[in-house]
Protein backbone atom coordinates (compact mmCIF):
# COMPACT_ATOMS: atom_id res chain seq x y z
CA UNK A 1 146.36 98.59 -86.71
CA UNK A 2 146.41 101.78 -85.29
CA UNK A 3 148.65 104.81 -86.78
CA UNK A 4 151.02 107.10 -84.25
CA UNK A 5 149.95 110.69 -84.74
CA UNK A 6 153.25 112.83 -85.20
CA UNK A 7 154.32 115.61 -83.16
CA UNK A 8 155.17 119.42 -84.55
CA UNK A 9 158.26 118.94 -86.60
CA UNK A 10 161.21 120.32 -83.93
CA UNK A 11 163.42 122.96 -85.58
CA UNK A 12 166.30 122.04 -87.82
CA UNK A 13 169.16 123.55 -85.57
CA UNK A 14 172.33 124.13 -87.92
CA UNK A 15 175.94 123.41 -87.19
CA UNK A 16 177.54 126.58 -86.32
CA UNK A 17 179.91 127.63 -88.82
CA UNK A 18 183.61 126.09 -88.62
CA UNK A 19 186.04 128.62 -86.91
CA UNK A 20 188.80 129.36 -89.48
CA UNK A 21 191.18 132.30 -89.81
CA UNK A 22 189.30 134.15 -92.59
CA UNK A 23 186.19 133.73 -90.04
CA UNK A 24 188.41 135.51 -87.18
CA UNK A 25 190.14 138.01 -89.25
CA UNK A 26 186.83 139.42 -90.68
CA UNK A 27 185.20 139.48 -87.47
CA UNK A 28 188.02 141.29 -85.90
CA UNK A 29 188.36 143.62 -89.08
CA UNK A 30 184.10 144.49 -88.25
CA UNK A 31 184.56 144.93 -84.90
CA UNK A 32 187.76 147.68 -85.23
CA UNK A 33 185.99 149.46 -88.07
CA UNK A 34 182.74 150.15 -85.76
CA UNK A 35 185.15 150.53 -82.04
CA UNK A 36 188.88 151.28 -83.38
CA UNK A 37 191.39 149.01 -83.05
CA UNK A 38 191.62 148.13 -79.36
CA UNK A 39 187.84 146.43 -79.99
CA UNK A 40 189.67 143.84 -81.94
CA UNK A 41 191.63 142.15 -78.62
CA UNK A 42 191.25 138.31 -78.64
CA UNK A 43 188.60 138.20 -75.89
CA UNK A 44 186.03 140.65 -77.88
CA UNK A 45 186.68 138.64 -81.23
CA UNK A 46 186.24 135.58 -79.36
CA UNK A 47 182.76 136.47 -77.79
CA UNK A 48 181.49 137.44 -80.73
CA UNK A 49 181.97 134.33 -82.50
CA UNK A 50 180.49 132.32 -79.69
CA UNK A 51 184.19 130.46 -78.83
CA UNK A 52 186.80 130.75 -75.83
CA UNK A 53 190.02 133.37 -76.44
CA UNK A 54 192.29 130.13 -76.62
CA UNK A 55 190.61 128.33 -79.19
CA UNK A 56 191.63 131.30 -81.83
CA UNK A 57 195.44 130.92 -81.21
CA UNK A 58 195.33 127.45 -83.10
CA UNK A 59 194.35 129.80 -86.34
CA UNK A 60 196.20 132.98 -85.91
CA UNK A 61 199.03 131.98 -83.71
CA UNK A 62 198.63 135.28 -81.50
CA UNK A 63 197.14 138.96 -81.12
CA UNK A 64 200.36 140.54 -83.38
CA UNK A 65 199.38 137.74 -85.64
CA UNK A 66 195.85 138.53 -86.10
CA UNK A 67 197.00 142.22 -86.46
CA UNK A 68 199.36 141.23 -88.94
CA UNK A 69 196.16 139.47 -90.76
CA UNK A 70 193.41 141.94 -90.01
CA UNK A 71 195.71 144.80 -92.07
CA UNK A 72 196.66 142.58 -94.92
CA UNK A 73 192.93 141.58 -95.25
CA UNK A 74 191.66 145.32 -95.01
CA UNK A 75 193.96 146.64 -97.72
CA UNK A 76 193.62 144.00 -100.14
CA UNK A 77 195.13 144.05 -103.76
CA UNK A 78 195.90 147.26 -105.44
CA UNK A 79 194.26 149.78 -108.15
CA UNK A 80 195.24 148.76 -111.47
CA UNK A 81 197.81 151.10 -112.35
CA UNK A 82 197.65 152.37 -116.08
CA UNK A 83 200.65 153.82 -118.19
CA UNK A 84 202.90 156.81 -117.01
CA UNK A 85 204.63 156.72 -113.83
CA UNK A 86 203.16 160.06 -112.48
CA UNK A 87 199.65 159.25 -112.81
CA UNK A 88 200.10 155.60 -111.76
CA UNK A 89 201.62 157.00 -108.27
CA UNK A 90 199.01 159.19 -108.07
CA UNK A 91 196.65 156.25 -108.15
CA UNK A 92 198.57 154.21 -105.82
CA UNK A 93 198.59 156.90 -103.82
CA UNK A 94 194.65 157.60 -103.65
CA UNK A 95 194.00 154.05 -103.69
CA UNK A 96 195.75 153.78 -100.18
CA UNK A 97 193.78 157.68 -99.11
CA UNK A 98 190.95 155.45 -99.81
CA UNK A 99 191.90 152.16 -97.79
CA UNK A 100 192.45 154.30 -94.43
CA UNK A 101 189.26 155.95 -95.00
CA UNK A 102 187.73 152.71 -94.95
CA UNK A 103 189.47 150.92 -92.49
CA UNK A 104 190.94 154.31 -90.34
CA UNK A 105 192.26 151.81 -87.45
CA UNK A 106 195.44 151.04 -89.73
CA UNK A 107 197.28 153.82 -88.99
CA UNK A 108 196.63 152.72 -85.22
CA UNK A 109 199.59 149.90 -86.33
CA UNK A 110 203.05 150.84 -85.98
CA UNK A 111 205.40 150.35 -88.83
CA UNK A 112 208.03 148.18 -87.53
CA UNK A 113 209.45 146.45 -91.20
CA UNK A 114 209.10 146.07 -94.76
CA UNK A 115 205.68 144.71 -95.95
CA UNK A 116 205.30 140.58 -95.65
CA UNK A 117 201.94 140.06 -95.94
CA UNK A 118 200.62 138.89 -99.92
CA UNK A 119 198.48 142.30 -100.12
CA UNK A 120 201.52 144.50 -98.58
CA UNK A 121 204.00 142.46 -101.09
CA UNK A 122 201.19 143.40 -104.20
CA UNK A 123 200.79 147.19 -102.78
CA UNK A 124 205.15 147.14 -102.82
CA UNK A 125 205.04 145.60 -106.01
CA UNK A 126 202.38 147.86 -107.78
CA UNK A 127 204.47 150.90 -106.44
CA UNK A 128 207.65 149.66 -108.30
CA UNK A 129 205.63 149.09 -111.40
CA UNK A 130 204.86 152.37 -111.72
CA UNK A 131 208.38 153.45 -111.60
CA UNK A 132 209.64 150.60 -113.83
CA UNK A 133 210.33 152.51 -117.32
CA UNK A 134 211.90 155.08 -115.65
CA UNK A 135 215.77 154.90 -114.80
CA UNK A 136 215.62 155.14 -111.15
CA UNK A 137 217.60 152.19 -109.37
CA UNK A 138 216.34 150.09 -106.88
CA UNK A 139 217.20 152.38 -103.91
CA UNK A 140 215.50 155.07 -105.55
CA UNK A 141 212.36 153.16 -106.17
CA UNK A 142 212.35 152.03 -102.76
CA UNK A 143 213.05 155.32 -101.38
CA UNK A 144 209.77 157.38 -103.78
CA UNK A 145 207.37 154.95 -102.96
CA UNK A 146 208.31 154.85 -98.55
CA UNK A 147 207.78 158.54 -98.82
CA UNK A 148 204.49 158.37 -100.90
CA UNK A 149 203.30 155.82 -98.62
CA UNK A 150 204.29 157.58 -95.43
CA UNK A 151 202.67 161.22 -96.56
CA UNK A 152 199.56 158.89 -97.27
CA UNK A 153 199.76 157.88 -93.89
CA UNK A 154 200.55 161.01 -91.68
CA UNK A 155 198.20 163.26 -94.35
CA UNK A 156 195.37 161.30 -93.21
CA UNK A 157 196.18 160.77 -89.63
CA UNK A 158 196.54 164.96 -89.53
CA UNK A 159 193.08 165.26 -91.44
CA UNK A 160 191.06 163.11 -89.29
CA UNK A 161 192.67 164.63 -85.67
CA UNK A 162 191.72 167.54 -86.86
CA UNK A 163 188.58 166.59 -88.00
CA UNK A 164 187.34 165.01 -84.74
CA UNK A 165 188.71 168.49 -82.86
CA UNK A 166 186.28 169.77 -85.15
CA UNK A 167 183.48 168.04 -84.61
CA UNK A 168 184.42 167.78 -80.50
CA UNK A 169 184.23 171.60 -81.12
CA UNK A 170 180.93 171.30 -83.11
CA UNK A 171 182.98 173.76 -85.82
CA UNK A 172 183.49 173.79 -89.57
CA UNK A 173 186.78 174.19 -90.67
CA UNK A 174 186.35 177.51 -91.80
CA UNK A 175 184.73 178.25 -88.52
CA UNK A 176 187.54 176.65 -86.38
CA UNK A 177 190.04 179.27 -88.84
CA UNK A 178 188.27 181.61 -87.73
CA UNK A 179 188.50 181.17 -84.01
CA UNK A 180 192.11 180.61 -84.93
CA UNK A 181 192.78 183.93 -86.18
CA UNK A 182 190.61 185.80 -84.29
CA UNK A 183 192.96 183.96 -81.07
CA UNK A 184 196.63 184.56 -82.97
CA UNK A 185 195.78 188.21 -83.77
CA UNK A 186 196.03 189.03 -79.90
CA UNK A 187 198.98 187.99 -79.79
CA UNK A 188 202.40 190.64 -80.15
CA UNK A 189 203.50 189.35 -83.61
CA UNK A 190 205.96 192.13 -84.11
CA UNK A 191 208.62 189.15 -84.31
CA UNK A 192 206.92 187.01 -86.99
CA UNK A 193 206.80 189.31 -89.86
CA UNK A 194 205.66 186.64 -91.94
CA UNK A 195 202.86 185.22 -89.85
CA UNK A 196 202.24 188.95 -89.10
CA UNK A 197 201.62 189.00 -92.96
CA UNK A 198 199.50 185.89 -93.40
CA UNK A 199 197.04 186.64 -91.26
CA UNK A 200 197.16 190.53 -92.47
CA UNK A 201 196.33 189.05 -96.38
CA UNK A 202 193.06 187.01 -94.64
CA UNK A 203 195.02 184.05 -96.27
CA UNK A 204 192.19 182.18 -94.35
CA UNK A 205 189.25 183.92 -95.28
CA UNK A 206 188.20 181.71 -98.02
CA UNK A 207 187.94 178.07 -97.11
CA UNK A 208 185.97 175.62 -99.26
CA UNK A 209 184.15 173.05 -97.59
CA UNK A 210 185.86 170.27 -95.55
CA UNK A 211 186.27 167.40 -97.46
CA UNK A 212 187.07 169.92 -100.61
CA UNK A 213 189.59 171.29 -98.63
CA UNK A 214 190.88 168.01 -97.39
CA UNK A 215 190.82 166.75 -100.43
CA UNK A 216 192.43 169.89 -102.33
CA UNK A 217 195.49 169.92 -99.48
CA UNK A 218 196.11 165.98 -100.24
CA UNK A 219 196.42 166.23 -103.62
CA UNK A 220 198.87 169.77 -103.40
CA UNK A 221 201.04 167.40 -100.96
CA UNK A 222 201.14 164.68 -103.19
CA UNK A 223 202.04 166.87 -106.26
CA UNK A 224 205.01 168.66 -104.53
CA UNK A 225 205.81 164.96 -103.29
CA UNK A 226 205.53 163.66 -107.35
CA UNK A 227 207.42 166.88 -108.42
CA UNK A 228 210.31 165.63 -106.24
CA UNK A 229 210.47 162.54 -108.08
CA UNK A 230 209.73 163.74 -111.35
CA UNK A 231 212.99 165.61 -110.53
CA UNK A 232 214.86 162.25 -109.74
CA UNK A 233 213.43 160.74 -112.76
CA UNK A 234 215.38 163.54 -114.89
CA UNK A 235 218.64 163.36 -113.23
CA UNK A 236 218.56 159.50 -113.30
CA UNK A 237 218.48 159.83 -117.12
CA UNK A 238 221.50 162.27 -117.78
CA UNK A 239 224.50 160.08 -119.09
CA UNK A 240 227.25 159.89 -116.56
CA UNK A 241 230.21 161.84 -117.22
């Protein structure tokens, strides 16, 4: 009887993982956090999973849909927030800072409603915890936490334009202050008293580094934003006459 002498074993080749929406959105989410947002179009996402632009609509019904799922996934739940409604909006606050620095492509999406998505709902609902043993009504909630959340927003939008000027300019921003006063002093300010007086106090001359100073200008914003409420907060308690 004679015996068959067996080949090299061939490779094992694996079934390629099963496209699903989680798969999409976090392959979209990786690919706008290393190109920006316009990386993540269907046909990019697509290629880099291996798969045709038309087989993702099945999972995320279309591109404003996988938007709508890329920026729910990328913000996930919120901080814990602990007792006291100042320092739990503070948190809230921060913890969103710290979302866009992460994921800087979500202030590339525009605004257009209330939050929907389960993350957005827990962010809204997180906010109105905060302000829950105070006296404020609804409206008022509503309206604190949309203006926390949009400073958020626009603070770090302004920090990072002017942060890639910067660094298009190969300048610190003590040197780019510099350049900027050195440029305004040419000017005839004998109509702006009060600029003429800034820049005659070297109100600039002292700038600690960036991200101290970025860091230092959020947090002043935020507390003149908190002081605001704070105010509310009072007035909301008086008894009405």
């Amino acid at each position: 009887m004679t015996s068959k002498q067996s080949g090299p074993a061939r490779p094992r080749v694996g079934r390629p993982a099963e496209l699903d929406a989680d798969r999409i959105v976090a392959t979209a989410i990786a690919l706008a956090d290393r190109e920006g947002l316009r990386a993540a179009s269907l046909t990019k996402v697509a290629a880099a999973l291996g798969v045709t632009p038309m087989s993702l609509y099945r999972h995320i019904g279309s591109k404003d849909g996988l938007t709508d799922l890329m920026a729910d996934t990328a913000f996930g739940p919120p901080p814990v927030i602990g007792p006291g409604w100042r320092p739990a909006l503070r948190a809230w606050a921060t913890g969103q800072r710290t979302v866009f620095a992460r994921h800087p492509w979500l202030t590339q999406i525009p605004i257009t409603g209330p939050p929907r998505g389960p993350n957005a709902l827990a962010w809204m609902n997180a906010g109105l915890a905060a302000l829950r043993e105070t006296r404020l009504d609804w409206g008022a909630k509503i309206g604190a936490i949309t203006v926390i959340g949009g400073y958020v927003r626009q603070a770090f939008v302004t920090d990072r334009h002017m942060a890639e000027q910067r660094g298009a300019e190969q300048r610190s921003e003590a040197q780019s202050l510099e350049v900027y006063q050195r440029d305004v002093s040419t000017l005839d300010l004998s109509g702006l008293p009060e600029i003429a007086a800034l820049f005659a106090d070297q109100a600039f001359a002292e700038v600690p580094p960036d991200e101290e100073s970025a860091a230092g200008d959020f947090a002043f914003g935020l507390d003149l934003i908190l002081d605001g409420v704070a105010a509310a907060v009072v007035t909301a308690e008086k008894p009405r006459s």
